[in-house]
C-alpha atoms as a PDB file:
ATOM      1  CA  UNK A   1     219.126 -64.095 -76.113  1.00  0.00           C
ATOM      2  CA  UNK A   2     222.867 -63.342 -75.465  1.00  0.00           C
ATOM      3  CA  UNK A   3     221.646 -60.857 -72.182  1.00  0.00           C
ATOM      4  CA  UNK A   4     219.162 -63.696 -71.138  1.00  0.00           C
ATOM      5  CA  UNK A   5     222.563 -66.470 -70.618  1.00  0.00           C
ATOM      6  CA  UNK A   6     224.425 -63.333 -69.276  1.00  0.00           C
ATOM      7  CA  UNK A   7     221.519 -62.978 -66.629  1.00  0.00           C
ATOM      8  CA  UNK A   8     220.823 -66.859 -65.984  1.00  0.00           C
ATOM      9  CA  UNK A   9     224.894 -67.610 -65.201  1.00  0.00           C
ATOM     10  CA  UNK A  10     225.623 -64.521 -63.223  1.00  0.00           C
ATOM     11  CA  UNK A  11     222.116 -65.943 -61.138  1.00  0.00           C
ATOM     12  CA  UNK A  12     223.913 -69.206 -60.765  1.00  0.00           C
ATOM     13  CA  UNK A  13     227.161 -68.042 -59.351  1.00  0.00           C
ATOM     14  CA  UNK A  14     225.640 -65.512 -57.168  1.00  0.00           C
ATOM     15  CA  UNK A  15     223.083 -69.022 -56.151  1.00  0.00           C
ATOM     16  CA  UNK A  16     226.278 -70.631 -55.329  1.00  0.00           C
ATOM     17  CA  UNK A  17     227.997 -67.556 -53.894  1.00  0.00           C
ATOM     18  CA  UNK A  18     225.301 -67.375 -51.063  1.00  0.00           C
ATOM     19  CA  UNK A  19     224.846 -70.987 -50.286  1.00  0.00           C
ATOM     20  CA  UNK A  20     228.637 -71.374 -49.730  1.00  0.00           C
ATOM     21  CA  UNK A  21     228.296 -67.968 -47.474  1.00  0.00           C
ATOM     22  CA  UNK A  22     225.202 -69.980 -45.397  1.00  0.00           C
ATOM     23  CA  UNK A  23     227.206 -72.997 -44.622  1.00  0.00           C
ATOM     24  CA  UNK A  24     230.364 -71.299 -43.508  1.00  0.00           C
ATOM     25  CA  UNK A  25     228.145 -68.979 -41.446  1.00  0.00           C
ATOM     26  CA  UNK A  26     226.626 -72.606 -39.920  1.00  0.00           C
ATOM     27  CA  UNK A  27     229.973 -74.422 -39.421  1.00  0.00           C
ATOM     28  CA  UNK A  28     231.692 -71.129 -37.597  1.00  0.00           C
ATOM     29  CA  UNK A  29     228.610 -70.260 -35.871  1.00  0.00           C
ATOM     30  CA  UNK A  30     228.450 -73.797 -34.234  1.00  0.00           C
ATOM     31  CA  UNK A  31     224.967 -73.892 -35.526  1.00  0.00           C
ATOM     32  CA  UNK A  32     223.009 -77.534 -35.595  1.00  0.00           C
ATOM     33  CA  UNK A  33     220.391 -77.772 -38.092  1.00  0.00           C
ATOM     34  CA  UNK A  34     219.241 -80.996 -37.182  1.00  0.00           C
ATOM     35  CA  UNK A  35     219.358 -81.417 -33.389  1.00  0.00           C
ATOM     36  CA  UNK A  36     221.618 -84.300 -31.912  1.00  0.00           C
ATOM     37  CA  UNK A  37     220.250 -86.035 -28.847  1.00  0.00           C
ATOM     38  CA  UNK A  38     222.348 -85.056 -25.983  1.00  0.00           C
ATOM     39  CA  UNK A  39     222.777 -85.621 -22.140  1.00  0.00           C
ATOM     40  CA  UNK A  40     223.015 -84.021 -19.723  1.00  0.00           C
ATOM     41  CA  UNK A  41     225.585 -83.735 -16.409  1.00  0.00           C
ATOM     42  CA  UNK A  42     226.805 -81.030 -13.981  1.00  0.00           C
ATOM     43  CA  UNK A  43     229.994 -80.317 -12.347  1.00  0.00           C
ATOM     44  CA  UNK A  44     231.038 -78.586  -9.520  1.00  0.00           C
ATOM     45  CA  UNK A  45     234.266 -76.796  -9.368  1.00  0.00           C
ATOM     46  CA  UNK A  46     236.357 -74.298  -7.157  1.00  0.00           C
ATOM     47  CA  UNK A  47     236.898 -71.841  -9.777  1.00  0.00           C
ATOM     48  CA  UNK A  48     236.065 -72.475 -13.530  1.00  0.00           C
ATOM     49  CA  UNK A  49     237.603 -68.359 -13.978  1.00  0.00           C
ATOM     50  CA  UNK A  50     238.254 -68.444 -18.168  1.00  0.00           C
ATOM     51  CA  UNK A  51     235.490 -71.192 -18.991  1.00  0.00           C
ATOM     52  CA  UNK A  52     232.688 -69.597 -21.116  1.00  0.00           C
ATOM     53  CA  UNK A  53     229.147 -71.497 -22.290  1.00  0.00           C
ATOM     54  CA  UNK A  54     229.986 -72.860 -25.672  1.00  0.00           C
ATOM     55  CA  UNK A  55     232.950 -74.297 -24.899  1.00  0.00           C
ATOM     56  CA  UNK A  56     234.144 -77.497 -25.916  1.00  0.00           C
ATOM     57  CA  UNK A  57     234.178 -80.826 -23.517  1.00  0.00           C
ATOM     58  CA  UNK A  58     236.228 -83.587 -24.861  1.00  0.00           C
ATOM     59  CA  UNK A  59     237.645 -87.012 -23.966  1.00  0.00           C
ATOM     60  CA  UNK A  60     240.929 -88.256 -25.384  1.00  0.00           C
ATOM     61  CA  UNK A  61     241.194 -85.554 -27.673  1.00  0.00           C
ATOM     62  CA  UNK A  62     238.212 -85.865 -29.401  1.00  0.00           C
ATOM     63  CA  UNK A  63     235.262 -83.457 -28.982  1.00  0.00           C
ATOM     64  CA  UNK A  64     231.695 -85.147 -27.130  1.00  0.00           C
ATOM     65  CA  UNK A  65     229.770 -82.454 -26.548  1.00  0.00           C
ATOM     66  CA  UNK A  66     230.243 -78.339 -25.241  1.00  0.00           C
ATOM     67  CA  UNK A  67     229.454 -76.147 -21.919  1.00  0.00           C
ATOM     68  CA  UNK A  68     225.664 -75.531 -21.956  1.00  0.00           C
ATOM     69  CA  UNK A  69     225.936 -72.624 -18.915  1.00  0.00           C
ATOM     70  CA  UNK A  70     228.076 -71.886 -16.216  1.00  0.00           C
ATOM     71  CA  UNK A  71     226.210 -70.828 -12.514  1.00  0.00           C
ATOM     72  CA  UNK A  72     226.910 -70.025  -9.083  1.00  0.00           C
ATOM     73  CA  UNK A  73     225.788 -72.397  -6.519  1.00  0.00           C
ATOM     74  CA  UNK A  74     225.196 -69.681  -3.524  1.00  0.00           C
ATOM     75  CA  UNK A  75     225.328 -72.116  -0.878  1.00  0.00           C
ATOM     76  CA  UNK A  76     228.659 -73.461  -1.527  1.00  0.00           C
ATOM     77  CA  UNK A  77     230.124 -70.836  -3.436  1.00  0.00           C
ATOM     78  CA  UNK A  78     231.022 -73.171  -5.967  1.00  0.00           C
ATOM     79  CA  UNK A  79     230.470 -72.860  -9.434  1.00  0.00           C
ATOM     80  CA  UNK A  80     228.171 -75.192 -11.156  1.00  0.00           C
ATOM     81  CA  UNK A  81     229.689 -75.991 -14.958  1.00  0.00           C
ATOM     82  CA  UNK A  82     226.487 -77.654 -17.152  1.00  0.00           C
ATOM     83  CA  UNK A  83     227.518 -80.159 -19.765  1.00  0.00           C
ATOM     84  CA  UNK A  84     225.781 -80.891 -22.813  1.00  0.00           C
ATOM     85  CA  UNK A  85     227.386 -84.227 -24.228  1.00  0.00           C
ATOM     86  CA  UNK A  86     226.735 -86.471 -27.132  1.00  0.00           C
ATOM     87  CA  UNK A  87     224.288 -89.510 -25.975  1.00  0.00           C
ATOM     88  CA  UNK A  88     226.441 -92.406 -27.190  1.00  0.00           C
ATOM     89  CA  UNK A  89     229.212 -91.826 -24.777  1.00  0.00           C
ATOM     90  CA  UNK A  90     228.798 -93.163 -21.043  1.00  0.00           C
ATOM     91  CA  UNK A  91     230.468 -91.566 -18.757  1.00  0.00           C
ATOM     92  CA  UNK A  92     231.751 -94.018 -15.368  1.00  0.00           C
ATOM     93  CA  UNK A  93     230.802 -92.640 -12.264  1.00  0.00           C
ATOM     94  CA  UNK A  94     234.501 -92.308 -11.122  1.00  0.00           C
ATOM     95  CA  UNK A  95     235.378 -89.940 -14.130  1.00  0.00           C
ATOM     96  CA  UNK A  96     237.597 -86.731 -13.776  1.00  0.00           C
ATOM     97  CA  UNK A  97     236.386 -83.577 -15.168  1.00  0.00           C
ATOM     98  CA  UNK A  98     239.317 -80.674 -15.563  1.00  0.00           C
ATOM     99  CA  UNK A  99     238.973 -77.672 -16.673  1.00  0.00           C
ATOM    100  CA  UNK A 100     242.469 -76.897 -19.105  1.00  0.00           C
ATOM    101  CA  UNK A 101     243.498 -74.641 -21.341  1.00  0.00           C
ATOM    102  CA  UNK A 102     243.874 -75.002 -25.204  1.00  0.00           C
ATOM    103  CA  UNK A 103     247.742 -74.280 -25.901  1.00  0.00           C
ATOM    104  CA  UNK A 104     249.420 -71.820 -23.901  1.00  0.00           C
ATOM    105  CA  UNK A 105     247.261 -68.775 -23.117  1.00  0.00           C
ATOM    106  CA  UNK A 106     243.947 -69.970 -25.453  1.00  0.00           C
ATOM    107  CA  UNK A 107     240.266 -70.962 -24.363  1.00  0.00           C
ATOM    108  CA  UNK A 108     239.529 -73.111 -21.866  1.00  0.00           C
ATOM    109  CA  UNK A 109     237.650 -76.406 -22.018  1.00  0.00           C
ATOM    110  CA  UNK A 110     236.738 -79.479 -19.993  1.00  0.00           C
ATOM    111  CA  UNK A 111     238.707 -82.694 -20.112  1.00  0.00           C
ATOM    112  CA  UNK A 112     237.086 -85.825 -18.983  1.00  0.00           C
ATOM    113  CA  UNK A 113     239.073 -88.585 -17.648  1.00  0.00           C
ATOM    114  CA  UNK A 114     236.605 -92.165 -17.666  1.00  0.00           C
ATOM    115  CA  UNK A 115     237.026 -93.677 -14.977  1.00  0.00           C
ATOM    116  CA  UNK A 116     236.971 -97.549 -13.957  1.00  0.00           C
ATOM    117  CA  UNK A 117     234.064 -98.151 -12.659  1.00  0.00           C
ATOM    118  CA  UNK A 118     231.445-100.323 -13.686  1.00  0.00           C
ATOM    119  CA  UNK A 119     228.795 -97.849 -12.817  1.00  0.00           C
ATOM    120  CA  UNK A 120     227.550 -95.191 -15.839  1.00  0.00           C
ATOM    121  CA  UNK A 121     226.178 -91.443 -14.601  1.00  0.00           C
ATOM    122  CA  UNK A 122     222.766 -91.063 -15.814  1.00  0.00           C
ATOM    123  CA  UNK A 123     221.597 -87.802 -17.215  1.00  0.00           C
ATOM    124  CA  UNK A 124     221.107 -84.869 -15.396  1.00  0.00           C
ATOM    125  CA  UNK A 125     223.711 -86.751 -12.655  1.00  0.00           C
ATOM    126  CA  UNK A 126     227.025 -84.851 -11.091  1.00  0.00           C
ATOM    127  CA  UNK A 127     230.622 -85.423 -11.760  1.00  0.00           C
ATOM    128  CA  UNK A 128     232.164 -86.023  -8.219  1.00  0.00           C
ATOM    129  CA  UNK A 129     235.899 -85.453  -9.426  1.00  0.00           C
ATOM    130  CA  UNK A 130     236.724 -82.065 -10.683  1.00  0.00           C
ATOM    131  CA  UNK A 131     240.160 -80.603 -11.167  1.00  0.00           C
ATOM    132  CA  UNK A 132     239.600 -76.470 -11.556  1.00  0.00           C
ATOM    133  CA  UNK A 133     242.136 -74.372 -13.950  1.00  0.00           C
ATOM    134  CA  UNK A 134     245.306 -73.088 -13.152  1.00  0.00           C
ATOM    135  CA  UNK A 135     245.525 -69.537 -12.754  1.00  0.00           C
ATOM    136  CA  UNK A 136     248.555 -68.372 -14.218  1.00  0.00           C
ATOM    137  CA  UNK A 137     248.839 -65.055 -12.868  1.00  0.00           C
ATOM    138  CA  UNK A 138     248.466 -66.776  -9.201  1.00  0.00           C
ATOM    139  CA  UNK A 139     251.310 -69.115 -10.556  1.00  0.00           C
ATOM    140  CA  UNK A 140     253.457 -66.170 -11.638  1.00  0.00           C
ATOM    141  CA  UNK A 141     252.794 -64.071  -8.241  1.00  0.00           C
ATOM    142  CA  UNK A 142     253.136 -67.302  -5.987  1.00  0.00           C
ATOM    143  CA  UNK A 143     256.765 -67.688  -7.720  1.00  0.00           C
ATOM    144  CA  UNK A 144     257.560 -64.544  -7.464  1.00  0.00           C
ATOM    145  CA  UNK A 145     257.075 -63.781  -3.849  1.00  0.00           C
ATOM    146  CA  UNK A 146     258.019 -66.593  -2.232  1.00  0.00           C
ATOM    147  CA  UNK A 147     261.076 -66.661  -4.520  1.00  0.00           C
ATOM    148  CA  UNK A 148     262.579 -63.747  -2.111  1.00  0.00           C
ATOM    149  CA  UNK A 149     262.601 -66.403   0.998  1.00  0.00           C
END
């Protein structure tokens, strides 16, 4: 009887053990169980260089939604940034999308500024106002040769 407790509480940890080990592996895999309903928008930008799919889109600091894919449009040679956001924020048709960096030399994400307007973008509509990132090796080179002039 003394094995059979043994047995039955090493079980239980090792049942708790594995769920904790499944939700971590959902919250750092950015996994959704249950699927929010989201909407969707496209921007167009110069160069989005350091933006990857996944990454996070936010507005005022807080996080509404996450990069769906990244394309080239071949006409323009422009790329195309899609934006999967969270459908209870309405974006004005005037907003700013930027493409910035987290801290000093970490990922890169999209900032949305709203905008005034009275007018919301539907879904599946483009941002008009796009800001791309700042390179900083261009930055660095820029300075330092026109800093011999």
């Amino acid at each position: 009887m003394g094995n059979f407790k043994l047995e039955l509480s090493v079980g239980f940890f090792m049942l708790i053990g594995l769920s904790a080990l499944a939700y971590i592996a959902i919250r750092l895999g950015d996994f959704e169980i249950l699927e929010t309903e989201r909407y969707h928008l496209d921007a167009r930008f110069v160069s989005s260089s350091g933006l990857k799919p996944g990454a996070f889109v936010e507005i005022g600091g807080v996080r509404i939604g996450k990069v769906s894919d990244i394309e080239l449009d071949r006409e323009s040679y422009e790329s195309v940034v899609h934006l999967e956001l969270e459908d209870d924020v309405a974006l004005q048709d005037d907003a700013i999308a930027s493409i910035r960096t987290e801290g000093i030399i970490g990922d890169k994400f999209v900032k949305i500024t709203p905008g005034g307007s009275e007018i919301m973008l539907p879904t599946g509509a483009e941002i008009l106002e796009t800001e791309s990132s700042i390179s900083l090796e261009e930055l660095i080179s820029k300075y330092i040769f026109e800093s011999d002039d």
